[in-house]
Protein backbone atom coordinates (compact mmCIF):
# COMPACT_ATOMS: atom_id res chain seq x y z
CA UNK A 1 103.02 77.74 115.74
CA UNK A 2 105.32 77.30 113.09
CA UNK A 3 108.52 75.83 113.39
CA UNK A 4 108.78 74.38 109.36
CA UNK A 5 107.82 76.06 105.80
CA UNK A 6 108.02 74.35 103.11
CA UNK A 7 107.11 75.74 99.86
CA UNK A 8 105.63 73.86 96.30
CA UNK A 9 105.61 75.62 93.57
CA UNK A 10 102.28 74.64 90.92
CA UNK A 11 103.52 73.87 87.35
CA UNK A 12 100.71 75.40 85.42
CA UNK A 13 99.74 72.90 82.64
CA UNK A 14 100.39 75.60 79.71
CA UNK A 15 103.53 76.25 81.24
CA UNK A 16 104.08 72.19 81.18
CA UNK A 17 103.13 71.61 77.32
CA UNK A 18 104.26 75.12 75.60
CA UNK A 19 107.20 75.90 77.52
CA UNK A 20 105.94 79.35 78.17
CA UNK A 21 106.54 81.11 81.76
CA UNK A 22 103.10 81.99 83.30
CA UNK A 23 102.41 84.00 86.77
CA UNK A 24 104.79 81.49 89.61
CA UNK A 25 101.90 80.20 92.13
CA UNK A 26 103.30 78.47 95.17
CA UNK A 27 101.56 76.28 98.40
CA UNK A 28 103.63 76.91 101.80
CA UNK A 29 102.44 74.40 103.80
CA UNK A 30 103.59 73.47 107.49
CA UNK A 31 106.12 69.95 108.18
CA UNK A 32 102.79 68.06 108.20
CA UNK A 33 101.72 68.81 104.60
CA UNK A 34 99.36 70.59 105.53
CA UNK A 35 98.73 73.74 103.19
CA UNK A 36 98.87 77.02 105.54
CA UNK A 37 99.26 79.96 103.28
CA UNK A 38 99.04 80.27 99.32
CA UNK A 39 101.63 82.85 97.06
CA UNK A 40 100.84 84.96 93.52
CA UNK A 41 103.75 86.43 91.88
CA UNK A 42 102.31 89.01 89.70
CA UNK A 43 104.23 90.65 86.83
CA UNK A 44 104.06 91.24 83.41
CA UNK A 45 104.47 88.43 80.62
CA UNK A 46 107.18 91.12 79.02
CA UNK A 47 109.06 91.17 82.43
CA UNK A 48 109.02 86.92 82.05
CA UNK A 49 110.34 86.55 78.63
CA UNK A 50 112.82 89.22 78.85
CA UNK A 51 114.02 90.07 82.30
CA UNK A 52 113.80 86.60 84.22
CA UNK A 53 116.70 86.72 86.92
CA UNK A 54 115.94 90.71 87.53
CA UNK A 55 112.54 90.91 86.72
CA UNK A 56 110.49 92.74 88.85
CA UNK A 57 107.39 91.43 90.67
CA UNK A 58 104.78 91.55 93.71
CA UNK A 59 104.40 88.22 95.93
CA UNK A 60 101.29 88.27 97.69
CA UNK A 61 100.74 85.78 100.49
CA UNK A 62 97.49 84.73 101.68
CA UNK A 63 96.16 82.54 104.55
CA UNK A 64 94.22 79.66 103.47
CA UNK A 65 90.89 82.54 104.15
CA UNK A 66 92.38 84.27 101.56
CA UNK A 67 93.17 87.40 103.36
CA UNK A 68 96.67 88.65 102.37
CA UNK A 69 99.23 88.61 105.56
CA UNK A 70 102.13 89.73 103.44
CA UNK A 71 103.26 91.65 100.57
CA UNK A 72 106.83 91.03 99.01
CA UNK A 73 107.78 93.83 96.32
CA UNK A 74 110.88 93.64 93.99
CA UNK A 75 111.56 96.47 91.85
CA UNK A 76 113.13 95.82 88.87
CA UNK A 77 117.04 96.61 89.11
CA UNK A 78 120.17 96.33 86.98
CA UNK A 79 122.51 93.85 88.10
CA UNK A 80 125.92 94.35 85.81
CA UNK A 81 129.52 96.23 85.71
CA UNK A 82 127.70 99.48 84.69
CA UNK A 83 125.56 99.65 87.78
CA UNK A 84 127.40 97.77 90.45
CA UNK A 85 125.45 100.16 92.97
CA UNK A 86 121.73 98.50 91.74
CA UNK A 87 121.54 95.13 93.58
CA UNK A 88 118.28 93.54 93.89
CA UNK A 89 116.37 94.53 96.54
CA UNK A 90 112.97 93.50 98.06
């Protein structure tokens, strides 16, 4: 039973000295501290640099066995005057 997530994003260490964006990784873990399912964002190193706030990407989430229980998809979408009908969506 869980009544608490909270969620840690890792700092990569290249991300740390460079200043470069890498793939987000991210422990939720339970109001004891105690780590109960990890995250991936996948996407593209062009979507990164170039499209941060609307970039598109896949969160996976897996229990600490490593079998995925979720799958959160964001497609990328235009966010501006032109487009007003193109909100994000996941």
């Amino acid at each position: 039973q869980l009544d608490q997530l909270i969620i840690h994003q890792q700092v990569e260490l290249l991300e740390a000295i460079l200043g470069t964006e890498t793939s987000s990784k991210y422990e939720i873990k339970n109001h004891l501290g105690q780590r109960v399912y990890f995250a991936v964002e996948e996407n593209g190193c062009f979507d990164r640099r170039l499209c941060s706030p609307i970039r598109s990407f896949t969160i996976r989430i897996a229990d600490n066995a490593g079998r995925e229980v979720i799958r959160v998809i964001r497609p990328l979408r235009c966010n501006s005057c032109c487009f007003p009908c193109f909100l994000q969506e996941v």
